[in-house]
Protein backbone atom coordinates (compact mmCIF):
# COMPACT_ATOMS: atom_id res chain seq x y z
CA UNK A 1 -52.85 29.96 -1.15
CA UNK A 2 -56.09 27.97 -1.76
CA UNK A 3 -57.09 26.71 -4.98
CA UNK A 4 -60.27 27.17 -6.81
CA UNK A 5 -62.12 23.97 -6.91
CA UNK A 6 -64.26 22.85 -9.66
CA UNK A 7 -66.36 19.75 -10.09
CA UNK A 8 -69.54 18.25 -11.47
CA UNK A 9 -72.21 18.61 -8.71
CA UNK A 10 -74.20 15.49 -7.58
CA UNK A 11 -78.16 15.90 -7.74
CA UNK A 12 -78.40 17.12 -3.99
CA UNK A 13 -75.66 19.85 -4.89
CA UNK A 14 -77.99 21.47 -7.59
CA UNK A 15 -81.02 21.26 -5.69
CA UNK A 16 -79.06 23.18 -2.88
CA UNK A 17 -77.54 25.30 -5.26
CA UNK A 18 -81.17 26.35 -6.48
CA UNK A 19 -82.15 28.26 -2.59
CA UNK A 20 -78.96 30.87 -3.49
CA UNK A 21 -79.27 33.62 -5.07
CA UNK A 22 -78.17 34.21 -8.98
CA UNK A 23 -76.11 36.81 -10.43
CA UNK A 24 -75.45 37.35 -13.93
CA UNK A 25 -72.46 39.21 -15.82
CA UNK A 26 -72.16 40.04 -19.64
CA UNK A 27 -69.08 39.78 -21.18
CA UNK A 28 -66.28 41.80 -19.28
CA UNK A 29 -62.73 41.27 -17.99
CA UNK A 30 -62.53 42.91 -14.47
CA UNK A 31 -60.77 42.27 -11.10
CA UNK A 32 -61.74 40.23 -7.79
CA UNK A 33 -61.37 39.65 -4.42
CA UNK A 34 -63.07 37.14 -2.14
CA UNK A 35 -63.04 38.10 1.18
CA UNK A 36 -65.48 35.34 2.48
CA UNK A 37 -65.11 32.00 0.38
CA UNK A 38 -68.06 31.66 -2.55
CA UNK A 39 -69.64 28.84 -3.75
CA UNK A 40 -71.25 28.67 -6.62
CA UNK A 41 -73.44 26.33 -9.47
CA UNK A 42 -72.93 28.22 -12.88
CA UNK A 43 -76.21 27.93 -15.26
CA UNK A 44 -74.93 29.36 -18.01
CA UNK A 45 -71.97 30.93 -19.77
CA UNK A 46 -68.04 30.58 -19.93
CA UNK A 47 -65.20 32.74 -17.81
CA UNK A 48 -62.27 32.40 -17.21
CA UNK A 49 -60.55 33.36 -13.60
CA UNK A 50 -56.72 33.65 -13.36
CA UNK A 51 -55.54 34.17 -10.16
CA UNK A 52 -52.01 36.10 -8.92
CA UNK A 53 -50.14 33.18 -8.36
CA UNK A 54 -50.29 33.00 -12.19
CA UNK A 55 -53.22 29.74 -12.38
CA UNK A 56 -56.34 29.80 -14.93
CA UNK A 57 -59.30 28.11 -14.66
CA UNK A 58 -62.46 27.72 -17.28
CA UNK A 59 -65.27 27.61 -15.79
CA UNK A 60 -68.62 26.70 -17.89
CA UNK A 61 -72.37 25.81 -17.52
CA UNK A 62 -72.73 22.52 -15.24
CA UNK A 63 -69.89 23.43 -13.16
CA UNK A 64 -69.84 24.08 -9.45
CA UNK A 65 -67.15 26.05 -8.09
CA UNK A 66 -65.60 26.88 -4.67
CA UNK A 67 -63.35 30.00 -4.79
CA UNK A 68 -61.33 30.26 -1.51
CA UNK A 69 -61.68 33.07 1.20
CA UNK A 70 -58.14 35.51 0.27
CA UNK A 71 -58.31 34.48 -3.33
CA UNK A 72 -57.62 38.00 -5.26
CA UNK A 73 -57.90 36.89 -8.81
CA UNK A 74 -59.06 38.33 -12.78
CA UNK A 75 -62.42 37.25 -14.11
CA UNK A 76 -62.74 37.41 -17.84
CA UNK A 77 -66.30 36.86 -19.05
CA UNK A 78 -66.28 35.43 -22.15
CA UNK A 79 -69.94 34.18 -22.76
CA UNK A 80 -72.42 36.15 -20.46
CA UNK A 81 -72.07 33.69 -17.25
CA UNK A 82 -75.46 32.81 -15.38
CA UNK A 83 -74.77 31.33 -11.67
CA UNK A 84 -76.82 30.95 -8.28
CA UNK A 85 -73.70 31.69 -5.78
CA UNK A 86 -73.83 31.86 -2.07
CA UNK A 87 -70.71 32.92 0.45
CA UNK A 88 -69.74 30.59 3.17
């Protein structure tokens, strides 16, 4: 299974990241499961995504994030997350 990829963007990633579109989440714990792959540049907040292989990753403000197409996983919104996403 794919991993979930996180990195610090370069400039030209957040000024693509800016055309997608943003979704927002308050706090909540709640299941997921990508059936395209998602990319997206988190603005705000903390979460944390374990997936069923048993791996957790933080995610926080400033990151961006690929999560791979199959990936069922747990999302677990700890500060209300802020991110412009797109799937492709």
């Amino acid at each position: 299974m794919a991993k979930i990829e996180v990195k610090k963007p370069t400039k030209e990633e957040i000024e693509e990241a800016k055309n997608w579109g943003i979704w927002e989440k308050e706090p909540s714990e709640f299941d997921w499961y990508y059936d395209t792959p998602e990319s997206c540049y988190i603005l705000e907040g903390e979460v944390t995504v374990k997936t069923e292989d048993g791996d957790e990753v933080t995610i926080k403000a400033g990151d961006l994030v690929h999560f791979p197409q199959g990936l069922k996983c747990v999302w677990n919104v700890k500060k209300k997350i802020r991110k412009h996403f797109t799937f492709k």
